[in-house]
N, C-alpha and C. Protein backbone atom coordinates (compact mmCIF):
# COMPACT_ATOMS: atom_id res chain seq x y z
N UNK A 1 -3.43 -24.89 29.16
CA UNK A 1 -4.71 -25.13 28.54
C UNK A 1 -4.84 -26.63 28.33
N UNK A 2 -6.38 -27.26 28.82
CA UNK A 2 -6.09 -28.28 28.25
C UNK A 2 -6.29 -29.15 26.69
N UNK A 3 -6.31 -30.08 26.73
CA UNK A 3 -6.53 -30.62 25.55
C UNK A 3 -7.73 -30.02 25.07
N UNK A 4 -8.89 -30.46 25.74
CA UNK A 4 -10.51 -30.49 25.43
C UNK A 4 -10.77 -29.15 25.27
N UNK A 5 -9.87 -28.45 26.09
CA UNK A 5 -10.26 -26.42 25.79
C UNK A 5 -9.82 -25.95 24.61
N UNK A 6 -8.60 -26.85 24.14
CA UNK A 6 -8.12 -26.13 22.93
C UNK A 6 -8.46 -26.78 21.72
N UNK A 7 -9.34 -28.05 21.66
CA UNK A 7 -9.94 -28.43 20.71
C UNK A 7 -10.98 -27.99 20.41
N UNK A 8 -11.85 -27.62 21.49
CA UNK A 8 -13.08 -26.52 21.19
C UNK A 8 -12.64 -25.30 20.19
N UNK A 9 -11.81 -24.29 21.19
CA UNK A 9 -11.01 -23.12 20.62
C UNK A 9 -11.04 -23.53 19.18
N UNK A 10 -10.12 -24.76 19.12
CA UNK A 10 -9.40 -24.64 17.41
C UNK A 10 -10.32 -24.71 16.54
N UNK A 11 -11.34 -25.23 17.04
CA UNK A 11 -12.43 -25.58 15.60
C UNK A 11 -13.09 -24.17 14.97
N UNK A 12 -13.13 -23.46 16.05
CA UNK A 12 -13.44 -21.71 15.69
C UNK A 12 -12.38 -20.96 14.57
N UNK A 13 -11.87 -21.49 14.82
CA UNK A 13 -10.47 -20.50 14.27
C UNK A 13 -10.22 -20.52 12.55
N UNK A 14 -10.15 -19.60 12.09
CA UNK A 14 -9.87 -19.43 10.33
C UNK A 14 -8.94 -20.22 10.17
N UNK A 15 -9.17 -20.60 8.58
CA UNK A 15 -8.11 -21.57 7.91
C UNK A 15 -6.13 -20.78 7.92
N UNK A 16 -6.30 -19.57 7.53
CA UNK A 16 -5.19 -19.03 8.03
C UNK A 16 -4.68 -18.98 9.43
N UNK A 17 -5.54 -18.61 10.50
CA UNK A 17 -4.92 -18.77 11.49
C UNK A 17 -4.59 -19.98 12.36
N UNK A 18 -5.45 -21.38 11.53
CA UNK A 18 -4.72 -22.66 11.97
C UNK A 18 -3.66 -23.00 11.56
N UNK A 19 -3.41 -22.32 10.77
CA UNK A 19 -2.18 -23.01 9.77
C UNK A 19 -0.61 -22.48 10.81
N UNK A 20 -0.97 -21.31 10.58
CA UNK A 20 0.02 -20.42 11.87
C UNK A 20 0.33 -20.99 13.28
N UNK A 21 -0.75 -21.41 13.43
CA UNK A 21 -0.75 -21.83 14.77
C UNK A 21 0.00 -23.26 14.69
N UNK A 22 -0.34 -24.19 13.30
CA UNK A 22 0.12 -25.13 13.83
C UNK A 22 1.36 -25.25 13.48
N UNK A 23 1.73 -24.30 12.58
CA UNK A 23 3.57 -24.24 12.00
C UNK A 23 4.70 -23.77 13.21
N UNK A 24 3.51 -23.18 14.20
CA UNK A 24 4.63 -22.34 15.14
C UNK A 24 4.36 -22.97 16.50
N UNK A 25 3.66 -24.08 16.65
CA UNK A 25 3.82 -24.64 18.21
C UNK A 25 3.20 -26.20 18.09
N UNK A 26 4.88 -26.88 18.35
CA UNK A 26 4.64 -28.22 18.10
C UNK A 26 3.16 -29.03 18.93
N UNK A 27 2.87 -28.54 19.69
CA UNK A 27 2.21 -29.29 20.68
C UNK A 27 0.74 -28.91 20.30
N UNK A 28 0.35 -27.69 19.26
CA UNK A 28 -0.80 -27.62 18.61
C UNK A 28 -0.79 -28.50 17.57
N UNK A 29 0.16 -28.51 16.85
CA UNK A 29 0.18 -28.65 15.45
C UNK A 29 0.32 -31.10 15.37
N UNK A 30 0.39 -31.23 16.88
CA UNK A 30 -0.34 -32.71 17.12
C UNK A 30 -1.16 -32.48 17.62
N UNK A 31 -1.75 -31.86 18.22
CA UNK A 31 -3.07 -31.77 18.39
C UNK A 31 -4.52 -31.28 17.25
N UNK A 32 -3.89 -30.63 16.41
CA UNK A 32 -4.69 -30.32 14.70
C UNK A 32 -5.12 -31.39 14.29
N UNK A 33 -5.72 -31.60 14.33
CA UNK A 33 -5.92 -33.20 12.80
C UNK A 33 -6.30 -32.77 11.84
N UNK A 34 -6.64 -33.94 10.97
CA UNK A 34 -6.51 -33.48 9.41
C UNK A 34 -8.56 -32.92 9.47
N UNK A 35 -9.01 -33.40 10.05
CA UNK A 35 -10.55 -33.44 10.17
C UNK A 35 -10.92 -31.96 10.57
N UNK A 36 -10.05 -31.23 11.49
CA UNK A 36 -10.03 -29.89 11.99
C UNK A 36 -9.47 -28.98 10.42
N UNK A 37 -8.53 -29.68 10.27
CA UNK A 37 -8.37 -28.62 8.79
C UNK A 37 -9.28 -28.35 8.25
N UNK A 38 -9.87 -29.77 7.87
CA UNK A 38 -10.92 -29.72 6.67
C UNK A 38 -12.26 -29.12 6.98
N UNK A 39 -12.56 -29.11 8.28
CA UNK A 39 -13.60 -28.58 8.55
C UNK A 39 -13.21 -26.63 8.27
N UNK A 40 -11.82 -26.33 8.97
CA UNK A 40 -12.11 -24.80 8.64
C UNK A 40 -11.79 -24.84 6.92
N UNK A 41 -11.44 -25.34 5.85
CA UNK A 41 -11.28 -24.90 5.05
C UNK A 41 -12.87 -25.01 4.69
N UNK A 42 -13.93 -25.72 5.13
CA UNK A 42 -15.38 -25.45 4.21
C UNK A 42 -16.08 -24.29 4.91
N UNK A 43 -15.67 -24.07 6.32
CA UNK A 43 -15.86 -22.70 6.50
C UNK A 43 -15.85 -21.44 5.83
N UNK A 44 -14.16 -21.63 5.35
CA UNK A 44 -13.42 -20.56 4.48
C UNK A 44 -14.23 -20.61 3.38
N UNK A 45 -14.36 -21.28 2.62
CA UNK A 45 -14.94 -21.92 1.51
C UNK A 45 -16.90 -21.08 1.42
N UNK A 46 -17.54 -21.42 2.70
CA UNK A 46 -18.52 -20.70 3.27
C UNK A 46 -18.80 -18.98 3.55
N UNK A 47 -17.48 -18.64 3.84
CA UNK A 47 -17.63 -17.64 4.67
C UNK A 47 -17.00 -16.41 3.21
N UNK A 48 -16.35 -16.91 2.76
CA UNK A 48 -15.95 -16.18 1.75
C UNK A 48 -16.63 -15.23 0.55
N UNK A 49 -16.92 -14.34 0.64
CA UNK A 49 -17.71 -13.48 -0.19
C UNK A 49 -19.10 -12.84 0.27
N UNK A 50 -19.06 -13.42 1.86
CA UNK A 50 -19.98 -12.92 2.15
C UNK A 50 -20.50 -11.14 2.44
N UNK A 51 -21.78 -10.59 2.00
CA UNK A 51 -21.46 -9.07 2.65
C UNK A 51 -23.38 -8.47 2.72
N UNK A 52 -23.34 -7.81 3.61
CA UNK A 52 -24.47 -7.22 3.57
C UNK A 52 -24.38 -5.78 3.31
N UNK A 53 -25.51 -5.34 3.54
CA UNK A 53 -25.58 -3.62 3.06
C UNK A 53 -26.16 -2.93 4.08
N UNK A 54 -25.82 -1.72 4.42
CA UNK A 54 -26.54 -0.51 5.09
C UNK A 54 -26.44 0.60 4.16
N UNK A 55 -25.53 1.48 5.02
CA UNK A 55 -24.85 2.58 4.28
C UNK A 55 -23.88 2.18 3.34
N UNK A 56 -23.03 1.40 3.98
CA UNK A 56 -21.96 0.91 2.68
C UNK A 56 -22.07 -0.52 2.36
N UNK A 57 -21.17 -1.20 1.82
CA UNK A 57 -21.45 -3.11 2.08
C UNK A 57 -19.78 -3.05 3.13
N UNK A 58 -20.48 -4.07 3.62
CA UNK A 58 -19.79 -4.99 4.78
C UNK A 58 -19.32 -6.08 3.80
N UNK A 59 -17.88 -5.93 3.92
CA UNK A 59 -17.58 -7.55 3.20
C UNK A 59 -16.56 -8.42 4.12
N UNK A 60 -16.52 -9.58 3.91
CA UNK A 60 -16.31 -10.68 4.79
C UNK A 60 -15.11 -11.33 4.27
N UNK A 61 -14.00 -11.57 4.24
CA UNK A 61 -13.08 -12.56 3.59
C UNK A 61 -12.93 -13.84 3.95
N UNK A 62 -12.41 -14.88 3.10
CA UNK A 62 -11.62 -15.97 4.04
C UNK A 62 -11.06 -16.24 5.63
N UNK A 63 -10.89 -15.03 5.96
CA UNK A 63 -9.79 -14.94 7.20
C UNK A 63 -10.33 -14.49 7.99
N UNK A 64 -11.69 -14.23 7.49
CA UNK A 64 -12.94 -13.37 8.89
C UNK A 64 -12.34 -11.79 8.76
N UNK A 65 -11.76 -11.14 7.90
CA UNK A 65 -11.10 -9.95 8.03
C UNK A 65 -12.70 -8.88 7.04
N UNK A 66 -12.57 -8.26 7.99
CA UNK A 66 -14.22 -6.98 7.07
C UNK A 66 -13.31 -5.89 6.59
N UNK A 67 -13.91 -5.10 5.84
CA UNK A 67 -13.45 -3.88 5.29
C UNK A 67 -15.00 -3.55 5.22
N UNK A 68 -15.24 -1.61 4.80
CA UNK A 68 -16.67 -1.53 4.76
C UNK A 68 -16.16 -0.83 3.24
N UNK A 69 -16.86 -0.84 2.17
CA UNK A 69 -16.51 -0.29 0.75
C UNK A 69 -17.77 0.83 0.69
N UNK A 70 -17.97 1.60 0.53
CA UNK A 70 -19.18 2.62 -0.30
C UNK A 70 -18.58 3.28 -1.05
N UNK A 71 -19.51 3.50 -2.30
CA UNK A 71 -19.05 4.26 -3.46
C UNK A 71 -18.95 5.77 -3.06
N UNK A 72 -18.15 6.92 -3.68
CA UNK A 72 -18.20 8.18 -3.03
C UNK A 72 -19.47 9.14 -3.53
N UNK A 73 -19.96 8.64 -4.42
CA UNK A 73 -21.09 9.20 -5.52
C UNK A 73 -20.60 8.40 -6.58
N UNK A 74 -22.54 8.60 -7.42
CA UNK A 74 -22.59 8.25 -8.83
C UNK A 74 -21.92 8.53 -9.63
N UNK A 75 -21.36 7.49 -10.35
CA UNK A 75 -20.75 8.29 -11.49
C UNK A 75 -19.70 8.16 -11.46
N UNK A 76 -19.01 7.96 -10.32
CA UNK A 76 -17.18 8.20 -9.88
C UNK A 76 -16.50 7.00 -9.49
N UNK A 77 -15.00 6.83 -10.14
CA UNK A 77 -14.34 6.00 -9.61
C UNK A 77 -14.23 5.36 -8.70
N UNK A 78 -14.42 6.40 -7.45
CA UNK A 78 -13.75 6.64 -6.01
C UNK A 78 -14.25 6.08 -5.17
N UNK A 79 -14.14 5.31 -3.96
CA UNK A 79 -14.35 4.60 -2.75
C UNK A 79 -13.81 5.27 -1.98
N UNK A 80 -15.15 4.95 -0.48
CA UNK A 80 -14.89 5.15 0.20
C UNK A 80 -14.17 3.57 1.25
N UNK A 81 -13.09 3.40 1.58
CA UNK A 81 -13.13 1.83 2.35
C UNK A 81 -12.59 2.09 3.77
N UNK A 82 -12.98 0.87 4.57
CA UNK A 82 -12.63 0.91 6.27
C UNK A 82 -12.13 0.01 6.25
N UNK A 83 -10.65 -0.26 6.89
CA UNK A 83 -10.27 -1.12 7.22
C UNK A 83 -9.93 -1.23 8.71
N UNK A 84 -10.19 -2.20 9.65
CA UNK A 84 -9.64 -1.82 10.99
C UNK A 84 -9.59 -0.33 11.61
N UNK A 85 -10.77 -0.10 11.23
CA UNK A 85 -10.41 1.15 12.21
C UNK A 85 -10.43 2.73 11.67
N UNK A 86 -9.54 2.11 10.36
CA UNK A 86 -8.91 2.96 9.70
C UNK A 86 -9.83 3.27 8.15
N UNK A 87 -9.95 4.54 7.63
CA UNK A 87 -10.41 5.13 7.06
C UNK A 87 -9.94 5.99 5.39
N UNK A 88 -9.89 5.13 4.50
CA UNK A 88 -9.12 4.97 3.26
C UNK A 88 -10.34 6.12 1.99
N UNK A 89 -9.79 6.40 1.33
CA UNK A 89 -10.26 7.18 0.11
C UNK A 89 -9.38 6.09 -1.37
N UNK A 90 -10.31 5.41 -2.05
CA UNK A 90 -9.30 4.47 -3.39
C UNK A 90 -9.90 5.04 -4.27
N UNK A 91 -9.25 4.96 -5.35
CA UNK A 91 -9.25 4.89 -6.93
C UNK A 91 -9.08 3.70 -7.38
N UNK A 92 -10.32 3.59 -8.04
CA UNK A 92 -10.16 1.94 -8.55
C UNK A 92 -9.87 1.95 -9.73
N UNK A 93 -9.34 0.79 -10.37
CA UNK A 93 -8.93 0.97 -12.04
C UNK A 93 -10.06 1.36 -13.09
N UNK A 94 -11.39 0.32 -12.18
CA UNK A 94 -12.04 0.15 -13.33
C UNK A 94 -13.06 1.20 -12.91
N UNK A 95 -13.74 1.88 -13.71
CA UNK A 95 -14.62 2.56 -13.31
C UNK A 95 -16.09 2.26 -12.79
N UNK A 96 -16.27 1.02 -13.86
CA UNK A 96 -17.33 0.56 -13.73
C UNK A 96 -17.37 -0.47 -12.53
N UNK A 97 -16.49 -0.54 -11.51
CA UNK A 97 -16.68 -0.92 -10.05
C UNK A 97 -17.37 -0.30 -9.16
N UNK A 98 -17.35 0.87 -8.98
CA UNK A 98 -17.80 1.59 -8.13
C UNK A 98 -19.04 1.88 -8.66
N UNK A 99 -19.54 1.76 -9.60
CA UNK A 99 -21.06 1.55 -10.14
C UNK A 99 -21.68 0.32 -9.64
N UNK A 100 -21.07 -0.13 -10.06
CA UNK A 100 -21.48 -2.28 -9.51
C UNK A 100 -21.85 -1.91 -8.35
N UNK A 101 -21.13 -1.75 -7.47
CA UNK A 101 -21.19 -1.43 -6.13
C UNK A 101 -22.66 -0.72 -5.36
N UNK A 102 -22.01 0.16 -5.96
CA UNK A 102 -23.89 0.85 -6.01
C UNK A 102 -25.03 0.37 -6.41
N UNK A 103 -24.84 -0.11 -7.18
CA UNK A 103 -25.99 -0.78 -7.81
C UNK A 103 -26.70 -1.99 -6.81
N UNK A 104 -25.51 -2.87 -6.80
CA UNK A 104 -25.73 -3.66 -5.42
C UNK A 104 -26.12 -3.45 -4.32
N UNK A 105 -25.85 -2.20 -4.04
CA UNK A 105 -26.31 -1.51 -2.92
C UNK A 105 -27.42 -1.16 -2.81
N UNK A 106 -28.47 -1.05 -4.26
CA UNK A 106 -29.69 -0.21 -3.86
C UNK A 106 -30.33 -1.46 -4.40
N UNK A 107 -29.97 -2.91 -4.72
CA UNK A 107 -30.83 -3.70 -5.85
C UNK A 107 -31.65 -4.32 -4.36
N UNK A 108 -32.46 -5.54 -4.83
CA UNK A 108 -33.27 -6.16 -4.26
C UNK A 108 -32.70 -7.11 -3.41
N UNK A 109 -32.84 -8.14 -2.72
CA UNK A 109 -32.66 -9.62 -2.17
C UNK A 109 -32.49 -10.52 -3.02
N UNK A 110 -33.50 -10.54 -3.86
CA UNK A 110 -32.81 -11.37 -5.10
C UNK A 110 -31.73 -11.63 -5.71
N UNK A 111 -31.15 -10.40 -6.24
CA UNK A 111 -30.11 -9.96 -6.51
C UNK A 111 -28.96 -10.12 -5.95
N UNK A 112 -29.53 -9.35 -4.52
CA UNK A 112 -27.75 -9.61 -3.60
C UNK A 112 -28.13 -11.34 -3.19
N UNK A 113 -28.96 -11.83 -3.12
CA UNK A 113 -28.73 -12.94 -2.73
C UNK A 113 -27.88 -14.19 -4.40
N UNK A 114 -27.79 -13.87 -5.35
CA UNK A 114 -27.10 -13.87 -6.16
C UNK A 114 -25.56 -13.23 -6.46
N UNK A 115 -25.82 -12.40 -5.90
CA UNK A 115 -24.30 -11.89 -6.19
C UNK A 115 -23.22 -12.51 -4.85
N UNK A 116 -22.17 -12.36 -5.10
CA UNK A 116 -20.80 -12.78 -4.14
C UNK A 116 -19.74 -11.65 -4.44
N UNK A 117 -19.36 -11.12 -3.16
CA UNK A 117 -18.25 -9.60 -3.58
C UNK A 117 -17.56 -10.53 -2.28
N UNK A 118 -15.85 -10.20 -2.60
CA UNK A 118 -14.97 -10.84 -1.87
C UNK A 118 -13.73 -10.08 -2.24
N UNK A 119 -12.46 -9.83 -1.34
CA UNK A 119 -11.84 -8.89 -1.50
C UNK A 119 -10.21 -9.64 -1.09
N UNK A 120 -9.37 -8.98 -0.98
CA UNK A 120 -7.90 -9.19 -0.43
C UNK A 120 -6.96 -8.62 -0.34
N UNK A 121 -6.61 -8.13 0.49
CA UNK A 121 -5.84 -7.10 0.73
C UNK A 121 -4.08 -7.06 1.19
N UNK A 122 -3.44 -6.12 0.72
CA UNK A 122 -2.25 -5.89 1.59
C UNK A 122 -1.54 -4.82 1.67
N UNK A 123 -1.18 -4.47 2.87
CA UNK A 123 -0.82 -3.85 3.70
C UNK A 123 0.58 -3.72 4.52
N UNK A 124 1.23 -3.10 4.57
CA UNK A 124 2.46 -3.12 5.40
C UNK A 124 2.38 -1.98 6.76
N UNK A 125 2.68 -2.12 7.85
CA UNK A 125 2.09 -2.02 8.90
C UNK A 125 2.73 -0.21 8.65
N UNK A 126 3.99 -0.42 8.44
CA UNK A 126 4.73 1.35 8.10
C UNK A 126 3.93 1.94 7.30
N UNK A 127 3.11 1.36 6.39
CA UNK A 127 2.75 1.78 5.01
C UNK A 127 0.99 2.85 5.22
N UNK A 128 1.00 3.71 4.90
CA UNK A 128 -0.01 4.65 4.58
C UNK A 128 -1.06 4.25 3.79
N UNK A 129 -0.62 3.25 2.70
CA UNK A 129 -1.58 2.85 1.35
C UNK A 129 -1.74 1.26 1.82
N UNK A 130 -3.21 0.78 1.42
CA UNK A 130 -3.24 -0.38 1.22
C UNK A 130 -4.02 -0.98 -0.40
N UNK A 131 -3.74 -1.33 -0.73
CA UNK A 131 -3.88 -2.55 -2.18
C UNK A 131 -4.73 -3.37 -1.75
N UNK A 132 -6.12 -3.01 -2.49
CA UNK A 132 -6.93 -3.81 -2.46
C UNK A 132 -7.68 -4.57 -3.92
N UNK A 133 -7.77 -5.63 -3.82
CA UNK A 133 -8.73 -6.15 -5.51
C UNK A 133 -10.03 -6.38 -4.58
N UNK A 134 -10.85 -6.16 -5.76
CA UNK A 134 -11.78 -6.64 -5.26
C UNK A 134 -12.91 -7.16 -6.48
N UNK A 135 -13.75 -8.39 -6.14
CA UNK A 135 -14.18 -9.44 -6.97
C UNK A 135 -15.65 -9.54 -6.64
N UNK A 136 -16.50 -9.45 -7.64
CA UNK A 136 -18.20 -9.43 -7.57
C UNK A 136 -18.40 -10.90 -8.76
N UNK A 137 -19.23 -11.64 -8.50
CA UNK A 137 -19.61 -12.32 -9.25
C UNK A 137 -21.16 -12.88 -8.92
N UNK A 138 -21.90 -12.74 -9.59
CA UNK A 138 -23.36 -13.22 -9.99
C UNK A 138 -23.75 -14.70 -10.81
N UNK A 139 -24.16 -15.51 -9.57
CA UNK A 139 -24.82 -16.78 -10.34
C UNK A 139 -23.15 -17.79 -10.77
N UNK A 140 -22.57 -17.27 -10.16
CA UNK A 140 -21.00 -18.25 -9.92
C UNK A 140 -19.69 -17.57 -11.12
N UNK A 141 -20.40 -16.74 -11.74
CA UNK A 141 -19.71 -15.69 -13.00
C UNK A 141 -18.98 -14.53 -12.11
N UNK A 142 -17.71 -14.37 -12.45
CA UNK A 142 -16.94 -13.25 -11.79
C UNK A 142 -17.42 -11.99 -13.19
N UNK A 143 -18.18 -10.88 -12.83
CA UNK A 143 -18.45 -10.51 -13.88
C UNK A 143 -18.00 -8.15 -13.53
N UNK A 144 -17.24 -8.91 -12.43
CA UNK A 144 -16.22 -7.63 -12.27
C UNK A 144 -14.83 -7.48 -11.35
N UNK A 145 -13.85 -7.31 -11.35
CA UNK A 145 -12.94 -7.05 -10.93
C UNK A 145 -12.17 -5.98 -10.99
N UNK A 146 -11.21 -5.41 -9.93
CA UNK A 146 -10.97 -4.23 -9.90
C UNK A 146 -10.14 -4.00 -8.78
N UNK A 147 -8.64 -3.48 -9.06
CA UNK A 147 -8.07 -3.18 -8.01
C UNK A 147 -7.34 -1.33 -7.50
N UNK A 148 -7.37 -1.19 -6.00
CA UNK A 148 -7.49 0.19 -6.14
C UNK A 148 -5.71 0.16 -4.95
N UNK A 149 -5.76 1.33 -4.98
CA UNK A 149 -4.73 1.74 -4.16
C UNK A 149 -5.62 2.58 -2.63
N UNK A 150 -5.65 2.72 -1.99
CA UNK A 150 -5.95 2.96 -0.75
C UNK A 150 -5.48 4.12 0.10
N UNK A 151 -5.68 4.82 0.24
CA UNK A 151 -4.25 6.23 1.29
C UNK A 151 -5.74 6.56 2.00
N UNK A 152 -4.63 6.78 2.96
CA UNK A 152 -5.49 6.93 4.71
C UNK A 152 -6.00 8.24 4.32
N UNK A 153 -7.38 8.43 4.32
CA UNK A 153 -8.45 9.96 3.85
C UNK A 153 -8.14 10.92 5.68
């Protein structure tokens, strides 16, 4: 590859996966500059919390990684979430998450254009369950949080 192909490439690429890239192959990691960092970290910085709505919300992380969240019904703890593919049933701590959620889901433009939901997850590749938190905040106020356990539905 040459230089000019992989400087294009790199500028695309998430703040996590430059970092990887440049810890594990000397000949990227002189080719990185500090200007390429900084540009994906305002990306990250950008891209972070982003989510829209259909049926469920679409949420967006740092790392470009989606999950899809919908509540299971009113009233209830329970989520429905997608991760890769894969198809999770959670219990969240708080109850009043999966309300938020909904709510967000049916409110206006206004609203969601005010609010920020952002998530993070982990996972072990053997593992059945994934651990997720997940973070809503309105007008720059984190004004819910909530973390669930995950098992493949």
């Amino acid at each position: 590859m040459s230089t000019d192909t992989f400087g294009a490439i790199v500028k695309l690429l998430p703040l996590p996966s430059l970092a990887r890239l440049s810890e594990t192959c000397m000949w990227a990691n002189v080719q990185i500059t500090p200007a390429v960092f900084d540009a994906a970290l305002q990306r990250a910085r950008l891209t972070q919390g982003i989510f829209s709505v259909s049926e469920s919300l679409r949420i967006k992380n740092a790392n470009d990684e989606t999950i899809l969240v919908r509540p299971v019904a009113e009233g209830l703890s329970s989520l429905r979430v997608q991760i890769s593919h894969r198809r999770y049933v959670a219990e969240v701590d708080d109850a009043g998450m999966a309300s938020l959620l909904a709510d967000i889901m049916a409110s206006d433009e206004e609203t969601r254009g005010r609010t920020r939901i952002w998530f993070r997850f982990d996972s072990h590749s053997d593992s059945e369950v994934v651990y997720i938190e997940l973070f809503v905040s309105q007008d720059g106020e984190i004004v819910q949080q909530a973390s669930a356990a995950c098992i493949l539905a």
